[in-house]
PDB file of N, CA and C in Angstrom:
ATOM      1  N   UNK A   1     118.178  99.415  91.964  1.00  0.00           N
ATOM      2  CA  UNK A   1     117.500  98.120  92.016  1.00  0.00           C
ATOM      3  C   UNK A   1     116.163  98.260  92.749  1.00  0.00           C
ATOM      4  N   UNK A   2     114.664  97.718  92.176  1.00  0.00           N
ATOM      5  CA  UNK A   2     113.661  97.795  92.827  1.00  0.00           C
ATOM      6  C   UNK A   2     113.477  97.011  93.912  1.00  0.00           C
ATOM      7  N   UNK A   3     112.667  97.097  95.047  1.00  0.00           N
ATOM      8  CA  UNK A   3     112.769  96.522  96.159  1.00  0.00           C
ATOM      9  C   UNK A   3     111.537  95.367  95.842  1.00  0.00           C
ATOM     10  N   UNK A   4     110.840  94.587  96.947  1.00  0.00           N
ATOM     11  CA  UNK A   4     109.486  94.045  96.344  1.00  0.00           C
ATOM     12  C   UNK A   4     108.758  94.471  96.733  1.00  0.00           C
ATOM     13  N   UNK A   5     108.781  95.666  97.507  1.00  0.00           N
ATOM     14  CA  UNK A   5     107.370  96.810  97.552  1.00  0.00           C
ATOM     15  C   UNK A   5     107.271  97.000  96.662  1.00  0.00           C
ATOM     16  N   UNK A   6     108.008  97.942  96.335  1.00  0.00           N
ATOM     17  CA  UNK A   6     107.848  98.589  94.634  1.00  0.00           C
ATOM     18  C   UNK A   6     107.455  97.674  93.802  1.00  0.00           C
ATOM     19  N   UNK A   7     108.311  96.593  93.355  1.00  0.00           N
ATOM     20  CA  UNK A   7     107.773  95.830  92.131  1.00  0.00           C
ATOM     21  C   UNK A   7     105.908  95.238  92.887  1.00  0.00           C
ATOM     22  N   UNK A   8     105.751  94.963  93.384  1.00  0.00           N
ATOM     23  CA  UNK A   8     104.693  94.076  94.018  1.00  0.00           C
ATOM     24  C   UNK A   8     103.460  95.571  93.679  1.00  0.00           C
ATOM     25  N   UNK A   9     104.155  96.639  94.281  1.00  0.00           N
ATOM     26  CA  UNK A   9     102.552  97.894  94.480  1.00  0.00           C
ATOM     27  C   UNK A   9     102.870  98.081  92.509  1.00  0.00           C
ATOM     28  N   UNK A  10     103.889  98.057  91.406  1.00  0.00           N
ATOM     29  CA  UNK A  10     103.701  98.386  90.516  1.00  0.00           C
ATOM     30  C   UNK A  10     103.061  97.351  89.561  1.00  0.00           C
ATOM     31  N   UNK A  11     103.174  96.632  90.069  1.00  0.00           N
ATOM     32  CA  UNK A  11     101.950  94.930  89.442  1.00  0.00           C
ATOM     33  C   UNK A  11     100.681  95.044  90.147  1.00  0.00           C
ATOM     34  N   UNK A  12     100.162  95.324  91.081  1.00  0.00           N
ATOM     35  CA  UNK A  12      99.452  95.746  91.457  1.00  0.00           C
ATOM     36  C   UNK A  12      98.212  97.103  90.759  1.00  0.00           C
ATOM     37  N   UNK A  13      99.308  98.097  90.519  1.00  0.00           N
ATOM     38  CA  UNK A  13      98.994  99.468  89.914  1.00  0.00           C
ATOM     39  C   UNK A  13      98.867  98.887  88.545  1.00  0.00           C
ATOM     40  N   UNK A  14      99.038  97.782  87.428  1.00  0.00           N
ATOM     41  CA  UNK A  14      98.983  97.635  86.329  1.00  0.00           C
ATOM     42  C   UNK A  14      98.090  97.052  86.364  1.00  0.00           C
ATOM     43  N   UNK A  15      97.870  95.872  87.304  1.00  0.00           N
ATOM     44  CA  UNK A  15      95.712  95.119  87.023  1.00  0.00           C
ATOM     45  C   UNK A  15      94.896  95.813  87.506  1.00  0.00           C
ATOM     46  N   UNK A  16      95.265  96.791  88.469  1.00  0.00           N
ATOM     47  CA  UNK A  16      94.045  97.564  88.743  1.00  0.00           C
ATOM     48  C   UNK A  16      93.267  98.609  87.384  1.00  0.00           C
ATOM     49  N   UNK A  17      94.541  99.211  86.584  1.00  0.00           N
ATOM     50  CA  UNK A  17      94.386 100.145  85.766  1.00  0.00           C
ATOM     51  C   UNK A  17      94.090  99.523  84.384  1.00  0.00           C
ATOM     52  N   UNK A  18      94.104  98.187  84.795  1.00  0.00           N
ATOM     53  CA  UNK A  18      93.469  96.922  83.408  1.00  0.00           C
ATOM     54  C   UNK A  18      92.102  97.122  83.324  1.00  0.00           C
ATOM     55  N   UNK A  19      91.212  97.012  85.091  1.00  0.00           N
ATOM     56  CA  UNK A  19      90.353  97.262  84.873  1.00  0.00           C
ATOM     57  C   UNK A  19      89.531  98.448  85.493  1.00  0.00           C
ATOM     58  N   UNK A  20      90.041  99.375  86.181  1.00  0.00           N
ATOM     59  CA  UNK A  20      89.380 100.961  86.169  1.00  0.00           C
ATOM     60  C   UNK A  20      90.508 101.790  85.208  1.00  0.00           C
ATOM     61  N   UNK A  21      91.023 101.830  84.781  1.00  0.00           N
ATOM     62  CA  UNK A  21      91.838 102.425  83.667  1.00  0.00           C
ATOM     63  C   UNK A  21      92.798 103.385  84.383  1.00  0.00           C
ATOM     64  N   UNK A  22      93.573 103.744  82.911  1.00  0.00           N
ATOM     65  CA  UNK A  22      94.999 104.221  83.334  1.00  0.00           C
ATOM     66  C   UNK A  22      95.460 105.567  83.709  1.00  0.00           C
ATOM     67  N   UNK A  23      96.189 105.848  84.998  1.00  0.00           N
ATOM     68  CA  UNK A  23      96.384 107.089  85.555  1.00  0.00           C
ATOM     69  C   UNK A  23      96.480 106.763  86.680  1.00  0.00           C
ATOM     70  N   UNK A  24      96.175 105.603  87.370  1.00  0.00           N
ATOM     71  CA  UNK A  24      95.374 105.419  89.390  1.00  0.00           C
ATOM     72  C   UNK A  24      97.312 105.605  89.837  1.00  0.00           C
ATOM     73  N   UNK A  25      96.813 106.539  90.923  1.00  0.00           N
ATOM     74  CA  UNK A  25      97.814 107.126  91.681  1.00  0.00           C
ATOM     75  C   UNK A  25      97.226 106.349  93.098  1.00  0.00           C
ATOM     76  N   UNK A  26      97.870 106.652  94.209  1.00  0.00           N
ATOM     77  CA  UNK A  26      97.760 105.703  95.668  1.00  0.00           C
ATOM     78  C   UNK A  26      96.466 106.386  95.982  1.00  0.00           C
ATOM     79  N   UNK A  27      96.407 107.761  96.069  1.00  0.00           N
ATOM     80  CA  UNK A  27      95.190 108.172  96.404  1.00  0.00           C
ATOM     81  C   UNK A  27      93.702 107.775  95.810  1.00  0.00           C
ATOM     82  N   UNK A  28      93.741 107.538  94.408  1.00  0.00           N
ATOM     83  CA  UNK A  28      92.573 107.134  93.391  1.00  0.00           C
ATOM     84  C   UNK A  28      92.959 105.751  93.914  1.00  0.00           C
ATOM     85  N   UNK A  29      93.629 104.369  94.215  1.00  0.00           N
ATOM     86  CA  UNK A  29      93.199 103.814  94.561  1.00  0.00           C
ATOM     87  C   UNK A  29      92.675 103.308  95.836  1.00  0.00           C
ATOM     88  N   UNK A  30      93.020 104.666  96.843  1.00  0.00           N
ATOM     89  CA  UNK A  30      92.415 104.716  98.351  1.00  0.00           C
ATOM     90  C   UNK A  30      91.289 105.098  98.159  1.00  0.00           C
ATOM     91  N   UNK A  31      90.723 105.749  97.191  1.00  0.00           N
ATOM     92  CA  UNK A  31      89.283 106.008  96.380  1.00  0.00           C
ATOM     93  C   UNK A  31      88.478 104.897  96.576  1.00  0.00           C
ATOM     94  N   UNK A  32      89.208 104.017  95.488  1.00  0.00           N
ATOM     95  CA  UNK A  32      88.568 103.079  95.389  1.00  0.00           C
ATOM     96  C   UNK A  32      88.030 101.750  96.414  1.00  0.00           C
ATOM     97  N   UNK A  33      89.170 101.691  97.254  1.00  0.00           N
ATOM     98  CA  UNK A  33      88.758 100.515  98.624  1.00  0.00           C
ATOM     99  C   UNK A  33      87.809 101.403  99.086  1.00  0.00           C
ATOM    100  N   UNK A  34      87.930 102.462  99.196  1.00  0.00           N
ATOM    101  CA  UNK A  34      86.938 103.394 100.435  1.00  0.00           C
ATOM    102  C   UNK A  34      85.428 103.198 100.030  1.00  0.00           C
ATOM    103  N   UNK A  35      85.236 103.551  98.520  1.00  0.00           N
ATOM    104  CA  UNK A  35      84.245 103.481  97.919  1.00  0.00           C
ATOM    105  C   UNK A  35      83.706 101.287  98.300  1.00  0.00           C
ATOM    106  N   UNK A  36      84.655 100.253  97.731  1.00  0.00           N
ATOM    107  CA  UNK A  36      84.508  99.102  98.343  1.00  0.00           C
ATOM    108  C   UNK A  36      83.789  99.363 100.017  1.00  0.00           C
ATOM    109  N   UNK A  37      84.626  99.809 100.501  1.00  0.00           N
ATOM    110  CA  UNK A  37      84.168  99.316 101.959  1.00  0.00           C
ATOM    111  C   UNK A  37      83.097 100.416 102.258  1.00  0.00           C
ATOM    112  N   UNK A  38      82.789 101.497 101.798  1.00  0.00           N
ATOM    113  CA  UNK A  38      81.283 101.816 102.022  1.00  0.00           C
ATOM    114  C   UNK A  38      80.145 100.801 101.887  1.00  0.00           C
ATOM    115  N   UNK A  39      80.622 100.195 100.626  1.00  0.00           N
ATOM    116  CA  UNK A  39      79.381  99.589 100.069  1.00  0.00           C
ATOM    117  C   UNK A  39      77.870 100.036  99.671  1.00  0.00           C
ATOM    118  N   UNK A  40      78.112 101.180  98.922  1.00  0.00           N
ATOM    119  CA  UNK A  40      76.746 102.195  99.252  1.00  0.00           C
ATOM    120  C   UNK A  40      76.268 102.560  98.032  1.00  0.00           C
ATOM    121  N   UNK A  41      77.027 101.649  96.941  1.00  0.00           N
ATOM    122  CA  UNK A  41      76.517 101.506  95.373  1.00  0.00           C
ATOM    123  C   UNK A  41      76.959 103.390  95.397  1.00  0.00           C
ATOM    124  N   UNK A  42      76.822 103.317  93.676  1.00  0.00           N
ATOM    125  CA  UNK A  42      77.102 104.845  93.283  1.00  0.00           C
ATOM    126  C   UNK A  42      76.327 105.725  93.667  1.00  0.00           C
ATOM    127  N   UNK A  43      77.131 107.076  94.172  1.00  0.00           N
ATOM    128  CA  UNK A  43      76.013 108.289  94.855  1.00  0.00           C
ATOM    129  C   UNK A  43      76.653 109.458  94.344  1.00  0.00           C
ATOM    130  N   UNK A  44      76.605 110.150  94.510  1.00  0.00           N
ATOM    131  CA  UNK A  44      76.998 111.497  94.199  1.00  0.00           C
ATOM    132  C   UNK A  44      77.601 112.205  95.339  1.00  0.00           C
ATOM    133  N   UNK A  45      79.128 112.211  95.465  1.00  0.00           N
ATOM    134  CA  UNK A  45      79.655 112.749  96.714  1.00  0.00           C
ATOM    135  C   UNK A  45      80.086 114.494  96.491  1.00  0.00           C
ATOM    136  N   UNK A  46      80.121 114.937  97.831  1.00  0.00           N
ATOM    137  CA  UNK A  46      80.616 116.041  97.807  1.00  0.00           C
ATOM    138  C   UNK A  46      82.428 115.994  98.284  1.00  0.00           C
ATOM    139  N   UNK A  47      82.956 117.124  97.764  1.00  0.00           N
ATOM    140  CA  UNK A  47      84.698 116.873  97.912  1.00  0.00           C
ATOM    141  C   UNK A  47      85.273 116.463  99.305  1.00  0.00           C
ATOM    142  N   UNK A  48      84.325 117.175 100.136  1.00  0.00           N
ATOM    143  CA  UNK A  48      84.510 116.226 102.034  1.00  0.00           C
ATOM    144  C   UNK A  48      84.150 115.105 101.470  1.00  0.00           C
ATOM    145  N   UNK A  49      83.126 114.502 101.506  1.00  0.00           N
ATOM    146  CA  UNK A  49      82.810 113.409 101.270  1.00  0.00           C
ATOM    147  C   UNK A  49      83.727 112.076 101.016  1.00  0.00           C
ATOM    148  N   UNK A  50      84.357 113.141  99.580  1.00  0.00           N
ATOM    149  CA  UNK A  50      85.108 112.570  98.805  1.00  0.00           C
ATOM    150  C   UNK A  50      86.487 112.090  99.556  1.00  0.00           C
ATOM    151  N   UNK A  51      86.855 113.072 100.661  1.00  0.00           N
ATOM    152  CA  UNK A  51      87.892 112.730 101.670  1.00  0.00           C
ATOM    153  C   UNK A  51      87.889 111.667 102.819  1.00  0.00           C
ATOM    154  N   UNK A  52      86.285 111.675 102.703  1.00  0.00           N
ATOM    155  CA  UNK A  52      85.978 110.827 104.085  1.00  0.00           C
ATOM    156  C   UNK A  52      86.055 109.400 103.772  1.00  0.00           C
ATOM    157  N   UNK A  53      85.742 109.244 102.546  1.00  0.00           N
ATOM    158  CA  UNK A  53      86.163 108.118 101.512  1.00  0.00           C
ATOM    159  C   UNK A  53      87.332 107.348 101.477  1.00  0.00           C
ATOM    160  N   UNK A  54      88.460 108.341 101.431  1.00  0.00           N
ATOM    161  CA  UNK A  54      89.581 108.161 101.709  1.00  0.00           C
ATOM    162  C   UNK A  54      90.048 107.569 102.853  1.00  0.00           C
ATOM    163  N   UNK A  55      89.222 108.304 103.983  1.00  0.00           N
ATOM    164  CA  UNK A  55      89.911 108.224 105.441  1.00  0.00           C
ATOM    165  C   UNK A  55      88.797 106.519 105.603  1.00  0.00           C
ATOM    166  N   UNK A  56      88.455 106.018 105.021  1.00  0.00           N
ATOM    167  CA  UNK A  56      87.419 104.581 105.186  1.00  0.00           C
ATOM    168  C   UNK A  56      88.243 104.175 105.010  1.00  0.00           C
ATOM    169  N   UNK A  57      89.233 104.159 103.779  1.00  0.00           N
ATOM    170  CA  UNK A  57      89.973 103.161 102.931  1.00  0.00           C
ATOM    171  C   UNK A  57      91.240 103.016 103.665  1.00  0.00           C
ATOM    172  N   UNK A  58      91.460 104.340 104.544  1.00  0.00           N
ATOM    173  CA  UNK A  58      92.919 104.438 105.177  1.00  0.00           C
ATOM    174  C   UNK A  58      92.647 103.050 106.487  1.00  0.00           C
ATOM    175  N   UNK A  59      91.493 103.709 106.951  1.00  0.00           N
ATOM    176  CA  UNK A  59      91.210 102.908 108.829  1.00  0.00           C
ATOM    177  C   UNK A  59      90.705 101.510 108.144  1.00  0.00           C
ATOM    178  N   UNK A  60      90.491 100.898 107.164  1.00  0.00           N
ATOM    179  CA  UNK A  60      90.011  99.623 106.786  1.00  0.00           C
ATOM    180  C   UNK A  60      91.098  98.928 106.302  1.00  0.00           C
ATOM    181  N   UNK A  61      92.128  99.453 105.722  1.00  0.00           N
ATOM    182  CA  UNK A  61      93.554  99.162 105.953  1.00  0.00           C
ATOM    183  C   UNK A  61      94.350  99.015 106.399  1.00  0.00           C
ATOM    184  N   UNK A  62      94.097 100.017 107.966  1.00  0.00           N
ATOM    185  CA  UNK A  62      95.602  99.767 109.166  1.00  0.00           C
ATOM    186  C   UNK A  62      94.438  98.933 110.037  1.00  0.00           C
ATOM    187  N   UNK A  63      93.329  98.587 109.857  1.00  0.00           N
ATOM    188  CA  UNK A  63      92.389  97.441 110.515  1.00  0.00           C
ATOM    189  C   UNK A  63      93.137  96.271 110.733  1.00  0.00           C
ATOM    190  N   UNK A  64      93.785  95.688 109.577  1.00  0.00           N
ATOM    191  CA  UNK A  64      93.962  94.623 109.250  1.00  0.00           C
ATOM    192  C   UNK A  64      95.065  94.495 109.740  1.00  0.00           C
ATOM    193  N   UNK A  65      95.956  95.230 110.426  1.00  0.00           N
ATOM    194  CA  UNK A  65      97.174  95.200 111.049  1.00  0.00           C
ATOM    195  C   UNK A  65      97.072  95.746 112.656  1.00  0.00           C
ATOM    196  N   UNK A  66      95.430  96.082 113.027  1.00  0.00           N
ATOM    197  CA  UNK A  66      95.026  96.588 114.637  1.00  0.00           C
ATOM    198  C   UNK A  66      95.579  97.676 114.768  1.00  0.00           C
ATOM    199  N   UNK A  67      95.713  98.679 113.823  1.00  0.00           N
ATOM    200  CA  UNK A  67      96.118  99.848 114.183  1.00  0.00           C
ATOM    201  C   UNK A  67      94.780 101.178 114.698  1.00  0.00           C
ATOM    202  N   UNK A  68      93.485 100.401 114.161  1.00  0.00           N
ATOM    203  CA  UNK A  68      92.165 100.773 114.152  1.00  0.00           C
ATOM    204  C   UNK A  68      91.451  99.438 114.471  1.00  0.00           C
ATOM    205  N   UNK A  69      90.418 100.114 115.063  1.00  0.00           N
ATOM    206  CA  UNK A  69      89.554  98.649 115.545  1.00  0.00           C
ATOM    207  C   UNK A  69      87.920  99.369 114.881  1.00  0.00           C
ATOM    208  N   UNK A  70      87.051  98.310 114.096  1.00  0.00           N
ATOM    209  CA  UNK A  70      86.151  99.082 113.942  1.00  0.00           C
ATOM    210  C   UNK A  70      84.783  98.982 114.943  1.00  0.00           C
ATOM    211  N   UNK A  71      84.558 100.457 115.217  1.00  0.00           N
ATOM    212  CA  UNK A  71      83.380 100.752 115.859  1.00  0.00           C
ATOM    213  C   UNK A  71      82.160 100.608 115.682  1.00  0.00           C
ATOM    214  N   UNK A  72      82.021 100.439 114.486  1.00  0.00           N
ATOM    215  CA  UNK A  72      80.208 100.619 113.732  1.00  0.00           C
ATOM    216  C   UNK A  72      79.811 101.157 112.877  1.00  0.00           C
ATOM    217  N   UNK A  73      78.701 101.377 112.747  1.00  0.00           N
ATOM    218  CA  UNK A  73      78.341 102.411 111.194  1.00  0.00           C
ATOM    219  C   UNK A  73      77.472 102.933 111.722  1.00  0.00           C
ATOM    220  N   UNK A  74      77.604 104.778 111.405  1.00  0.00           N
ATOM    221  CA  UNK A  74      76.762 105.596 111.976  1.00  0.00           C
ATOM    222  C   UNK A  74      75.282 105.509 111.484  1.00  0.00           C
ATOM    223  N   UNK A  75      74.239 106.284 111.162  1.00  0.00           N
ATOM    224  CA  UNK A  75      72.897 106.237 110.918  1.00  0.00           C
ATOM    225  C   UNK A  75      72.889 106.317 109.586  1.00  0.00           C
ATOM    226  N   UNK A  76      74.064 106.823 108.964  1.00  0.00           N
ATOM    227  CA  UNK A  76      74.291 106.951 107.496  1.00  0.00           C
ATOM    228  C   UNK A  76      74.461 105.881 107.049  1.00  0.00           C
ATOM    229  N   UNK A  77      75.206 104.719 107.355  1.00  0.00           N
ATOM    230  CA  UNK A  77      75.771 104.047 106.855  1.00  0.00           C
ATOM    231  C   UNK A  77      76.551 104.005 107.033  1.00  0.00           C
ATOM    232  N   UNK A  78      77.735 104.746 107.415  1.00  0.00           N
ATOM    233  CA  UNK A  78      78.820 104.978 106.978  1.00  0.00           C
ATOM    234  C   UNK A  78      79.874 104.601 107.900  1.00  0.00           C
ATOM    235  N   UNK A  79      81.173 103.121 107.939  1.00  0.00           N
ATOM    236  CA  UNK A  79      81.761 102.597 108.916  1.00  0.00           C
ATOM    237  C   UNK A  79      82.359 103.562 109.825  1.00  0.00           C
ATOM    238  N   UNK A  80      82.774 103.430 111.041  1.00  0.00           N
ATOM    239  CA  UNK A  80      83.794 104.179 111.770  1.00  0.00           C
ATOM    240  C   UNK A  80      84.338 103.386 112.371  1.00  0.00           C
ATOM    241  N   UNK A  81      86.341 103.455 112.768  1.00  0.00           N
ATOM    242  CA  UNK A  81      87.107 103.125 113.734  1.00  0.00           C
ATOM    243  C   UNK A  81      87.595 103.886 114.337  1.00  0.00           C
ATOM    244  N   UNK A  82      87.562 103.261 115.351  1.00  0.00           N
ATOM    245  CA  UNK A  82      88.817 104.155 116.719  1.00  0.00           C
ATOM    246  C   UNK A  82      90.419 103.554 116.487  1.00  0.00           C
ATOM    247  N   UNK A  83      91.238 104.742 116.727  1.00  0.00           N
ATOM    248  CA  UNK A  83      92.636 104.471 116.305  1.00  0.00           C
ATOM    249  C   UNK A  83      92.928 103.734 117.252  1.00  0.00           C
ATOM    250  N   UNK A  84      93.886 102.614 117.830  1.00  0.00           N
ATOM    251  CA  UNK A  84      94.446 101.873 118.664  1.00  0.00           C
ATOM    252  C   UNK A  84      95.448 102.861 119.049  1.00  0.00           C
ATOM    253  N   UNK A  85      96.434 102.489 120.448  1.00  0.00           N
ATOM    254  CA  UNK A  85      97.869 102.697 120.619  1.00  0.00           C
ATOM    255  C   UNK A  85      99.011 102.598 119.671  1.00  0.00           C
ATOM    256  N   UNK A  86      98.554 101.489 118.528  1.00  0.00           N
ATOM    257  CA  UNK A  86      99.385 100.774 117.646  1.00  0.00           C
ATOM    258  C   UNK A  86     100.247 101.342 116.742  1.00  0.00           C
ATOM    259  N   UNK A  87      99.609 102.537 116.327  1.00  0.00           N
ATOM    260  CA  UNK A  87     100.360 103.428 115.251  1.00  0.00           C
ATOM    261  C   UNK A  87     101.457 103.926 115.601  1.00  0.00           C
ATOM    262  N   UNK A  88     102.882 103.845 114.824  1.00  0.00           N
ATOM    263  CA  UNK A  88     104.097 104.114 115.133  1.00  0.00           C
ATOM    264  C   UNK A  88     104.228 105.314 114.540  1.00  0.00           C
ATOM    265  N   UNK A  89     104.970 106.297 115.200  1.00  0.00           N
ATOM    266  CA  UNK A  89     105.370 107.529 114.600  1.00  0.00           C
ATOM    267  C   UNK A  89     106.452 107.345 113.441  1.00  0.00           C
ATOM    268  N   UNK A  90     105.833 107.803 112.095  1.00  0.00           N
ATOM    269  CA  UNK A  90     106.369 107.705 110.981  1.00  0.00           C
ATOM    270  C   UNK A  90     106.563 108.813 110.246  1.00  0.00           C
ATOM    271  N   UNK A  91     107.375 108.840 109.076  1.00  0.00           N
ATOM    272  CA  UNK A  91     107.649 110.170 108.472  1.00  0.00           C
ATOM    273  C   UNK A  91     106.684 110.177 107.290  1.00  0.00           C
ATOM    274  N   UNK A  92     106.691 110.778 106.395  1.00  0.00           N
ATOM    275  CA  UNK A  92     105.423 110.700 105.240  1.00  0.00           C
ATOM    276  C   UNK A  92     105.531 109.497 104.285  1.00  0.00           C
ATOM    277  N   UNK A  93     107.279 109.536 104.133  1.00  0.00           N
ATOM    278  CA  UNK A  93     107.894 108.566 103.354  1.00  0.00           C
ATOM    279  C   UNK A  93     107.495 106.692 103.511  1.00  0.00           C
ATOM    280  N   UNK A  94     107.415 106.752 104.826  1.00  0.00           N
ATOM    281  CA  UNK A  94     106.878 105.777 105.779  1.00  0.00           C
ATOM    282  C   UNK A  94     105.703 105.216 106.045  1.00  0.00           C
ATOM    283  N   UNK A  95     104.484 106.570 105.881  1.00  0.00           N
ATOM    284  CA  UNK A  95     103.286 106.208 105.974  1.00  0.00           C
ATOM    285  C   UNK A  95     102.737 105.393 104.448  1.00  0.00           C
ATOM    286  N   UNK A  96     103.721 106.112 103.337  1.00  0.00           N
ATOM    287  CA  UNK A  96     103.190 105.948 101.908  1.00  0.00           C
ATOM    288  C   UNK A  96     103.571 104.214 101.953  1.00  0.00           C
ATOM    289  N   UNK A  97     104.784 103.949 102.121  1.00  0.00           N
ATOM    290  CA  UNK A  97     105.151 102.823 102.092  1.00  0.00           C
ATOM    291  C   UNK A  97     104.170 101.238 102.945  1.00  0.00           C
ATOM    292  N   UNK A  98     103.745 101.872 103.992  1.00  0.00           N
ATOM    293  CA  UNK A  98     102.862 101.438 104.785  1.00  0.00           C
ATOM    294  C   UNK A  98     101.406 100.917 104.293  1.00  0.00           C
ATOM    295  N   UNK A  99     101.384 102.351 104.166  1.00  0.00           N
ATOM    296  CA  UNK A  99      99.776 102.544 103.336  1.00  0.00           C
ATOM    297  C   UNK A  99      99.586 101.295 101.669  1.00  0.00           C
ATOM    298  N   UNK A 100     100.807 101.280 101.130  1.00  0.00           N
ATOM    299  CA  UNK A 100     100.830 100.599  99.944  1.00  0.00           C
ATOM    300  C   UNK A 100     101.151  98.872 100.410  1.00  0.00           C
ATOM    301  N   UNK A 101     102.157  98.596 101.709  1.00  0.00           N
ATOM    302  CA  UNK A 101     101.740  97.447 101.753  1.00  0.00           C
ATOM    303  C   UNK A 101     100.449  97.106 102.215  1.00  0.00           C
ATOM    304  N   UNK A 102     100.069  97.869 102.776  1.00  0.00           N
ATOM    305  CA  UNK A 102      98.333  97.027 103.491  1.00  0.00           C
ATOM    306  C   UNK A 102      97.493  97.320 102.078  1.00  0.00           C
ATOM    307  N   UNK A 103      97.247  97.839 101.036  1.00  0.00           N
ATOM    308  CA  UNK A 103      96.748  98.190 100.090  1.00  0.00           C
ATOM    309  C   UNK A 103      97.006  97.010  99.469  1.00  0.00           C
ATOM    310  N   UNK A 104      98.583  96.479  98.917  1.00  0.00           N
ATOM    311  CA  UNK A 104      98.944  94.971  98.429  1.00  0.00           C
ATOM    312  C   UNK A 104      98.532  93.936  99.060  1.00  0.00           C
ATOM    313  N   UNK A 105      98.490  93.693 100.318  1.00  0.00           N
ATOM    314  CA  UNK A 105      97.780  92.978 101.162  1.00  0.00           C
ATOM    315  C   UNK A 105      96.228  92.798 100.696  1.00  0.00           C
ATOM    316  N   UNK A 106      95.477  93.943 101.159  1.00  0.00           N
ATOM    317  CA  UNK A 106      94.355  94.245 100.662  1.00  0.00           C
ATOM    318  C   UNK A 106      93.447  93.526  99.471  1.00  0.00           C
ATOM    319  N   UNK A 107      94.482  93.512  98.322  1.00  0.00           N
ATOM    320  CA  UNK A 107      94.177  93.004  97.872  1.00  0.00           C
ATOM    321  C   UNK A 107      94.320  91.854  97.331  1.00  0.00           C
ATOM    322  N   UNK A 108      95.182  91.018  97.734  1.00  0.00           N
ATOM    323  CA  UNK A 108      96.237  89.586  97.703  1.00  0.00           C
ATOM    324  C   UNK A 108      94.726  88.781  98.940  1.00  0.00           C
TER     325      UNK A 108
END
């Protein structure tokens, strides 16, 4: 029986892929907020880059729950947070689950 994580992140995973198309895995859509919360219109990234992207989309996500507080945006542009106390020691299984409700959130 599905839980309403699951059903909720797999309705989720079906309008997103309505409109950036079909394949988006959690990571392609941590892509995508990261790329959102840059805000830096299309550029041409390098594969760090491409990670650091990621790690925007991660800290702009546990934001919203004070697990990160944000600091500013360096000379680049580019946001930064400091991690809080807040983060609970979790297993991977845990973080994914995590990561996908603030992602549903995110976008609700």
């Amino acid at each position: 029986m599905e839980n309403s994580l699951d059903k909720n992140w797999k309705d989720l995973v079906v309008k997103l892929s309505h409109r950036f198309g079909e394949g988006l895995d959690l990571q392609a859509i941590l892509f995508l907020i990261g790329l959102q919360e840059l805000g830096q219109g299309y550029q041409k990234l390098t594969k760090n880059q491409k990670l650091d992207v990621i790690h925007v989309a991660v800290c702009a996500l546990l934001s919203q729950w004070g697990i990160y507080e944000f600091a500013g945006h360096d000379e680049e542009g580019w946001p930064h947070w400091k991690a809080t106390d807040k983060l609970p020691s979790m297993n991977a299984k845990q973080q994914d689950e995590m990561i996908k409700e603030a992602i549903i959130e995110y976008f609700n």
